[in-house]
Protein backbone atom coordinates (compact mmCIF):
# COMPACT_ATOMS: atom_id res chain seq x y z
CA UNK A 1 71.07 31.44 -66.78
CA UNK A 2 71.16 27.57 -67.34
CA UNK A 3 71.79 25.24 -64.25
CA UNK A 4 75.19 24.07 -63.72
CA UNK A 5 76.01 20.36 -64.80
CA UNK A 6 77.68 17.97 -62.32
CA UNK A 7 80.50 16.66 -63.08
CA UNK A 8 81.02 12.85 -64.45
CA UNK A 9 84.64 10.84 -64.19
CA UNK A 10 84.64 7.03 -65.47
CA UNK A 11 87.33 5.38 -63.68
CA UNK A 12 89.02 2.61 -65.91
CA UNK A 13 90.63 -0.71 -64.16
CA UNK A 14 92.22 -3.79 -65.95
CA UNK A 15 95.47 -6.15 -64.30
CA UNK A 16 94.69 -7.10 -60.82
CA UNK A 17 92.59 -5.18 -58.65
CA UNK A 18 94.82 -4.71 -55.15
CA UNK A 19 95.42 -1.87 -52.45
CA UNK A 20 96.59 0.61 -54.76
CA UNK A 21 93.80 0.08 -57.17
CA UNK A 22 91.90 1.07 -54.54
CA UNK A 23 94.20 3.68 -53.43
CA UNK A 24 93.74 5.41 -57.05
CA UNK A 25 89.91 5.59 -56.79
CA UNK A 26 90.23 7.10 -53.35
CA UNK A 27 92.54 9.50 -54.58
CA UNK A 28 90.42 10.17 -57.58
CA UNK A 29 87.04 10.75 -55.64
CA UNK A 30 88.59 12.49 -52.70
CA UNK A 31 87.24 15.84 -52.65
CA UNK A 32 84.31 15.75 -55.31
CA UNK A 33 81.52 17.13 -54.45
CA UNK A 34 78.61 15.69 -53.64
CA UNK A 35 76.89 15.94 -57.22
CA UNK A 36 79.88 14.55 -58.94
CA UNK A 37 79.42 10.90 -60.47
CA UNK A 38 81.69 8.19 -60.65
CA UNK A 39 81.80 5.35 -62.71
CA UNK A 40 84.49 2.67 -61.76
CA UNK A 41 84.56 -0.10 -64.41
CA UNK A 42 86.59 -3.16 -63.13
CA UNK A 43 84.61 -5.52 -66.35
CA UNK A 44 88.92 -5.67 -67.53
CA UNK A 45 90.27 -6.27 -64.00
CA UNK A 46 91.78 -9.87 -64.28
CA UNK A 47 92.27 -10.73 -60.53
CA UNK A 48 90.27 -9.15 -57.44
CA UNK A 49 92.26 -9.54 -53.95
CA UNK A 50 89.90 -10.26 -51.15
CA UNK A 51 91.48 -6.91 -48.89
CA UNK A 52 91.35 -4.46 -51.67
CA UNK A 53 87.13 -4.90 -52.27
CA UNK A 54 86.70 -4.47 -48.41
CA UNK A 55 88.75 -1.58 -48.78
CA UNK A 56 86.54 -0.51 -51.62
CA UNK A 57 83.35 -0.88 -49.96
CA UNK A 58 85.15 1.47 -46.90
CA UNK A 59 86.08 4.04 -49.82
CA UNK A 60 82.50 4.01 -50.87
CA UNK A 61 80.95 4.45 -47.26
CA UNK A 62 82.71 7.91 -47.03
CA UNK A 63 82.34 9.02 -50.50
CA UNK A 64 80.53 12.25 -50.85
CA UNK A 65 80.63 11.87 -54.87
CA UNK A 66 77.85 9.09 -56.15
CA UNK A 67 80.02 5.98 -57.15
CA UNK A 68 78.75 3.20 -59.56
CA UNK A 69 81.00 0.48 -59.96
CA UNK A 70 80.26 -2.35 -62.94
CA UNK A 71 82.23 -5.13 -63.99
CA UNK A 72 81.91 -7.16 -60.79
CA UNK A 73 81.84 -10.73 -60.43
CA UNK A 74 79.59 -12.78 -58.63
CA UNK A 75 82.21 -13.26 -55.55
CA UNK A 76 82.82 -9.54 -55.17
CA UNK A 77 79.30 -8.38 -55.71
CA UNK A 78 78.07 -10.71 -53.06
CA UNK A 79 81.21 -9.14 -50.77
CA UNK A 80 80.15 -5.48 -50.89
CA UNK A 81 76.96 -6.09 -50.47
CA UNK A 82 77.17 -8.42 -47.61
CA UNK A 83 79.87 -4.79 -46.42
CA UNK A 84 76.89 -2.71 -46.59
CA UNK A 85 77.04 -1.50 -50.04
CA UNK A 86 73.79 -0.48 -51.69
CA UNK A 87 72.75 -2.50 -54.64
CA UNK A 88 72.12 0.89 -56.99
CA UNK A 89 75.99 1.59 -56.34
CA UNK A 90 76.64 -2.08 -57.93
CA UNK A 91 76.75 -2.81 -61.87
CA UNK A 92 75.73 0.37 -62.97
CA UNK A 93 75.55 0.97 -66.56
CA UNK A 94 77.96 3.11 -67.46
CA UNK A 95 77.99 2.98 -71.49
CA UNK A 96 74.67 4.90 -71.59
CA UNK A 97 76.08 8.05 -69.58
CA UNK A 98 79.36 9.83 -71.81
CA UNK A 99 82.39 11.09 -69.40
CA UNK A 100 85.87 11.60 -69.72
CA UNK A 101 88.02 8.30 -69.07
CA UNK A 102 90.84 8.54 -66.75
CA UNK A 103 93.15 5.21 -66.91
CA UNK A 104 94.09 3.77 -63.89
């Protein structure tokens, strides 16, 4: 019998990243278990409001699934992190690891 694999889902971002950005990565990672990954790439998000990366880093705090999130800049890097986000969670690279993209 081989193991079973977890299950990967690369979550996609571009425009501006606002409340219901984050509200479709909640809704996305709601649920997965707890050796699910997640990839959020926000490297094509344009404009990051203030209220919606708090709102991430609460989203994260809760997540049972293990998140990565790339594409930050400096600003919102230093934001979650100063919320209590881990620094492994932050920039991973997600080109190296293949998983189904989901547009958001």
């Amino acid at each position: 019998m081989q193991p079973v694999q977890s299950a990967s889902l690369v979550i996609r971002m571009d425009g501006a990243f606002d409340i219901d950005s984050v509200q479709v990565i909640q809704s996305r990672i709601e649920g997965l278990p707890g050796d699910a990954e997640v990839y959020v790439d926000l490297s094509r998000v344009r404009e990051f409001h203030d209220r919606a990366v708090a709102m991430l880093a609460d989203v994260l705090a809760v997540a049972r699934a293990r998140v990565s999130v790339r594409g930050l800049r400096q600003h919102q890097y230093r934001m979650l992190r100063y919320l209590g986000v881990m620094p492994s969670a932050l920039d991973a690279g997600i080109a190296a690891r293949p998983a189904p993209a989901l547009e958001g």
